[in-house]
Protein backbone atom coordinates (compact mmCIF):
# COMPACT_ATOMS: atom_id res chain seq x y z
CA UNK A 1 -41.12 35.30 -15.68
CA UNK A 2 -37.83 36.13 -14.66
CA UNK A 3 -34.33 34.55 -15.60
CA UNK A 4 -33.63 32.74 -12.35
CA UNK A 5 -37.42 31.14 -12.76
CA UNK A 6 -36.54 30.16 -16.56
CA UNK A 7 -33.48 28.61 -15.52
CA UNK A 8 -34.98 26.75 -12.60
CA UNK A 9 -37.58 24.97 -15.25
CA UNK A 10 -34.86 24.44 -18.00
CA UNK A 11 -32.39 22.15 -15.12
CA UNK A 12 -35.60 20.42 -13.88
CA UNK A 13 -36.50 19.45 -17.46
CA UNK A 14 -32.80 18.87 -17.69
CA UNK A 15 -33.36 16.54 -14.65
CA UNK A 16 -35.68 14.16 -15.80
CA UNK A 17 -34.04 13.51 -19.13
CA UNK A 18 -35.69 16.51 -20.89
CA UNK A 19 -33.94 18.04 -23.63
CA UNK A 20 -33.89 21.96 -23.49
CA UNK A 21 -33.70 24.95 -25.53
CA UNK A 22 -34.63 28.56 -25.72
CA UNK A 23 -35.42 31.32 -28.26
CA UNK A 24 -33.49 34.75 -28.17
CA UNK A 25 -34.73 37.36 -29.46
CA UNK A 26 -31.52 39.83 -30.77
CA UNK A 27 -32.21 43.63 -30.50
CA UNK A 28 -34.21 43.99 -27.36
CA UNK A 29 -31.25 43.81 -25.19
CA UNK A 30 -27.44 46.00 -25.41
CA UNK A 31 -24.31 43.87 -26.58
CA UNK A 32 -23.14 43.46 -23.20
CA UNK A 33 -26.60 42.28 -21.90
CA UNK A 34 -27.20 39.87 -24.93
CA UNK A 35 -23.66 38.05 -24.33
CA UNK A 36 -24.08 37.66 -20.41
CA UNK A 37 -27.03 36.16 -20.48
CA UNK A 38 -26.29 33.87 -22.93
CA UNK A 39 -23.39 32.82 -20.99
CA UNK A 40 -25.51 31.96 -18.31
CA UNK A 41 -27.92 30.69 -20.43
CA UNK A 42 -25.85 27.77 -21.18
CA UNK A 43 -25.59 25.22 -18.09
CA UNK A 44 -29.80 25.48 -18.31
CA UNK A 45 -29.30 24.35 -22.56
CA UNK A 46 -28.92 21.00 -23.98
CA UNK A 47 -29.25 22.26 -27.72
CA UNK A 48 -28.51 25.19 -29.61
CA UNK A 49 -30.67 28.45 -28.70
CA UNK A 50 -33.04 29.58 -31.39
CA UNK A 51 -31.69 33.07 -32.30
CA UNK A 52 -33.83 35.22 -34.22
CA UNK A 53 -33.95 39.12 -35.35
CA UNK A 54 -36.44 41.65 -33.26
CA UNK A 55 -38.38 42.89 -35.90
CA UNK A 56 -40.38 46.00 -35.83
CA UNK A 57 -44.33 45.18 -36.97
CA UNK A 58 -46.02 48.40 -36.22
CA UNK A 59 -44.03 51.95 -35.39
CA UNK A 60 -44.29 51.36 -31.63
CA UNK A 61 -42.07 48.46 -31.58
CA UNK A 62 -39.31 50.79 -32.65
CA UNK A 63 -39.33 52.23 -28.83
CA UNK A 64 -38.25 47.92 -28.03
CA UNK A 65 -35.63 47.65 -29.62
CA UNK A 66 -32.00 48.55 -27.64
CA UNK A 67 -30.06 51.73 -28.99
CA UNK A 68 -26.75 49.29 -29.87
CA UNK A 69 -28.99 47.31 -32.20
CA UNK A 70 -29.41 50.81 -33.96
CA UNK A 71 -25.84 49.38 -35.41
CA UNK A 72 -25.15 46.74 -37.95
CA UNK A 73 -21.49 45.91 -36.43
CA UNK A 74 -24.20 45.11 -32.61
CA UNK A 75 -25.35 42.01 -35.07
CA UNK A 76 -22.05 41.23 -36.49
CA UNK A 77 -20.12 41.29 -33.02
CA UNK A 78 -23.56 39.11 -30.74
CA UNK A 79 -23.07 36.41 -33.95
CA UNK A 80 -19.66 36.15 -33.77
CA UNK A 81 -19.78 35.83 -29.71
CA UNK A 82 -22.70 33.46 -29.57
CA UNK A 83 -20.88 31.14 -32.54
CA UNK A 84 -18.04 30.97 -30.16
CA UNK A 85 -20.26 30.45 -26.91
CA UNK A 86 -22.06 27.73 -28.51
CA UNK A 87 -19.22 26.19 -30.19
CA UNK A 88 -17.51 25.55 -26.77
CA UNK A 89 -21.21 23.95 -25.53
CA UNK A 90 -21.06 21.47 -28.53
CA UNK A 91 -23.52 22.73 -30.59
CA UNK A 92 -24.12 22.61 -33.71
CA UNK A 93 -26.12 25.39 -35.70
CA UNK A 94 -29.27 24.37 -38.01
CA UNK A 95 -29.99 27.21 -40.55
CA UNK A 96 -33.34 25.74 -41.07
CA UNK A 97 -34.66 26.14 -37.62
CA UNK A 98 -33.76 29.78 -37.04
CA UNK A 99 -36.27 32.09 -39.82
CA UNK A 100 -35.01 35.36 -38.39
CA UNK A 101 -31.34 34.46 -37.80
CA UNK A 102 -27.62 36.11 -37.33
CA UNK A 103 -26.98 32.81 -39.61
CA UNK A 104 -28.05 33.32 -42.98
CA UNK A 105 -24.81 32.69 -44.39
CA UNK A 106 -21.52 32.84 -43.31
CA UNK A 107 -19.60 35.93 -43.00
């Protein structure tokens, strides 16, 4: 499913009084990539995204993951941009429903 298709079911959920939400996986995607699409994430988003950490399970999932994620300052740099994106949305981050998250603590 592409983005366009996501967003089109996230505004008709929107439309008949449907709250809406979506999980991100970090790591998959370069810096640039990952902060775009969130942008445009937002319109389709009544609640905070779900942000977790790609993590590798078996050896092949290595060849997934973006080369900027290769970097700890990649993680440091998306949290810092997606506090400020959501901030400006309203929302308000819930440690307890993000297991994998940029938000373990604050920096």
């Amino acid at each position: 499913m592409d983005l366009k298709k996501i967003q089109f079911i996230l505004q008709k959920a929107i439309s008949l009084g449907i709250n809406t939400r979506y999980t991100y996986i970090v790591g998959l995607d370069s810096y640039d990539c990952a902060v775009q699409k969130t942008k445009e994430m937002m319109p389709y988003t009544t609640d905070i995204p779900i942000v977790q950490i790609f993590q590798n399970y078996i050896t092949e999932h290595s060849k997934l993951r973006h080369k900027d994620s290769l970097n700890f300052e990649y993680y440091l740099k998306l949290r810092a941009n997606f506090s400020y994106i959501f901030k400006k949305q309203g929302f308000v981050f819930k440690p307890w429903e993000n297991y994998r998250s940029l938000w373990y603590q604050k920096l």
